[in-house]
Protein backbone atom coordinates (compact mmCIF):
# COMPACT_ATOMS: atom_id res chain seq x y z
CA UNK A 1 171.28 -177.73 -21.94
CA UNK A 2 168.33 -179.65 -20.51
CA UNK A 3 166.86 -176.58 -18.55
CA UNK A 4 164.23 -174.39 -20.35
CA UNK A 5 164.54 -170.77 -19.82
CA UNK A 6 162.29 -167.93 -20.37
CA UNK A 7 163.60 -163.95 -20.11
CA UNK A 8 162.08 -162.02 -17.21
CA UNK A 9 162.26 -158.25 -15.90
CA UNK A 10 160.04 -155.54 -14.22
CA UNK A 11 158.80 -152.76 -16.31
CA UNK A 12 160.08 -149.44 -15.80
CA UNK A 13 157.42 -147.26 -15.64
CA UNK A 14 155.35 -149.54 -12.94
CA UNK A 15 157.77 -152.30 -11.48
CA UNK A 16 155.22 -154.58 -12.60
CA UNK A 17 156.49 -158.23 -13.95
CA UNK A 18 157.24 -158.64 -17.18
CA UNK A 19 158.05 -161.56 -19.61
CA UNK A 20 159.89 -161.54 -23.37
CA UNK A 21 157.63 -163.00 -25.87
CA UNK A 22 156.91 -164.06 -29.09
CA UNK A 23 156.06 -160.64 -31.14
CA UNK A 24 159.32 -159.37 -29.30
CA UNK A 25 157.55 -157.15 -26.54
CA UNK A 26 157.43 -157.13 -22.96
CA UNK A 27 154.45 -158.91 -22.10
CA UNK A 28 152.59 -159.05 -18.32
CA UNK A 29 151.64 -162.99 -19.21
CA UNK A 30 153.96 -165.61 -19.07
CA UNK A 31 152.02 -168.13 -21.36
CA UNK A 32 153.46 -165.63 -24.03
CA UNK A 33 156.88 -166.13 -23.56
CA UNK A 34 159.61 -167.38 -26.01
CA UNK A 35 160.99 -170.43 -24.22
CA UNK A 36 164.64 -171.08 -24.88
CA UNK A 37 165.73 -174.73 -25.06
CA UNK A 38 169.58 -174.37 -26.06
CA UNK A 39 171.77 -172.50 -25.19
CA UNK A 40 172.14 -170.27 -28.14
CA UNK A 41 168.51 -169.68 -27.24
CA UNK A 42 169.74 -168.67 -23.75
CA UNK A 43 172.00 -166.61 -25.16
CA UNK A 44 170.12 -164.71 -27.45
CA UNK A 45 167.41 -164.13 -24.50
CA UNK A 46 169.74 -162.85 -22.48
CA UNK A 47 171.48 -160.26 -25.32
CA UNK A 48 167.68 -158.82 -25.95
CA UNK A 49 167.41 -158.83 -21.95
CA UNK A 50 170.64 -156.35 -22.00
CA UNK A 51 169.32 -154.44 -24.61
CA UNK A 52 166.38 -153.72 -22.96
CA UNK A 53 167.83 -152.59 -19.74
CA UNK A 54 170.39 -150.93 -21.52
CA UNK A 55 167.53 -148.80 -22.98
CA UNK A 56 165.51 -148.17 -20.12
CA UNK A 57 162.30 -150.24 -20.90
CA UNK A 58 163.04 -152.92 -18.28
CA UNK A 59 164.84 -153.45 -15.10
CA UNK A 60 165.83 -156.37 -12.82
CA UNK A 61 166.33 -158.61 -16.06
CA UNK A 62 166.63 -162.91 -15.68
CA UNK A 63 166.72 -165.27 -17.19
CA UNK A 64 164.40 -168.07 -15.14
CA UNK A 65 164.36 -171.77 -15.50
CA UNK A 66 161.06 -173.32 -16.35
CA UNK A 67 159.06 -176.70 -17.09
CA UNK A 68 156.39 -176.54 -20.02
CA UNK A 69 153.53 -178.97 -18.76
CA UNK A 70 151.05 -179.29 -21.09
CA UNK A 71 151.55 -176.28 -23.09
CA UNK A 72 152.01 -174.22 -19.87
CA UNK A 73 154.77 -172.46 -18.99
CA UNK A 74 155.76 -173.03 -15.13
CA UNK A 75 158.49 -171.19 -13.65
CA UNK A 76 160.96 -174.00 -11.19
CA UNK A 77 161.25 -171.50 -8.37
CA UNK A 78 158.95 -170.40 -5.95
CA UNK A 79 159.92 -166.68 -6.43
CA UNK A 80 159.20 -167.00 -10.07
CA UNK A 81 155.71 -168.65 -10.05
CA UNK A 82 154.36 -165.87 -7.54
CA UNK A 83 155.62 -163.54 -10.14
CA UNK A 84 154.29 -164.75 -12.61
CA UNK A 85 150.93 -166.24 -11.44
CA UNK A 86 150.55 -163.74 -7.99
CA UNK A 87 150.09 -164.50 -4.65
CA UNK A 88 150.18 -167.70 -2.88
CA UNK A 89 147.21 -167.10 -0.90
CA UNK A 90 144.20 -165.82 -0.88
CA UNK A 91 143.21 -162.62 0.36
CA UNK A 92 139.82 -162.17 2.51
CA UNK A 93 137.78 -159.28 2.19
């Protein structure tokens, strides 16, 4: 597995983005994330994704493909990196 993947879901309670990360919580920054490089990885991302839907802390769970540039975690889609980083324009007040 060459791809990267990170785990991904909106939170319950708000519908607000969400990412798995490294103390194991759902987190509303991606830089956070665990980044899973194998497939075992993948694996285990998604089994913790299950969980979590399974116990109604998350819904809408993914896993999403993404590039780590310079210590920064970019999602590969579009979708993903609005999620993740918000709009793709800015608004005028």
């Amino acid at each position: 597995m060459s791809t990267a993947y990170v785990l991904t879901a909106n939170r319950l309670t708000d519908g607000i983005a969400v990412w798995y990360d490294r103390d194991s919580k759902w987190n509303e920054w991606i830089g956070r994330s665990i980044v899973a490089n194998t497939k075992e990885e993948a694996e285990r991302l998604e089994a913790v994704g299950k969980k979590s839907y399974a116990d109604n802390e998350v819904l809408d769970v993914n896993l999403v493909e993404v590039e780590e540039i310079e210590g920064q975690i970019r999602p590969l889609r579009l979708r993903e990196r609005i999620r993740a980083e918000g709009p793709t324009i800015e608004y005028m007040i």
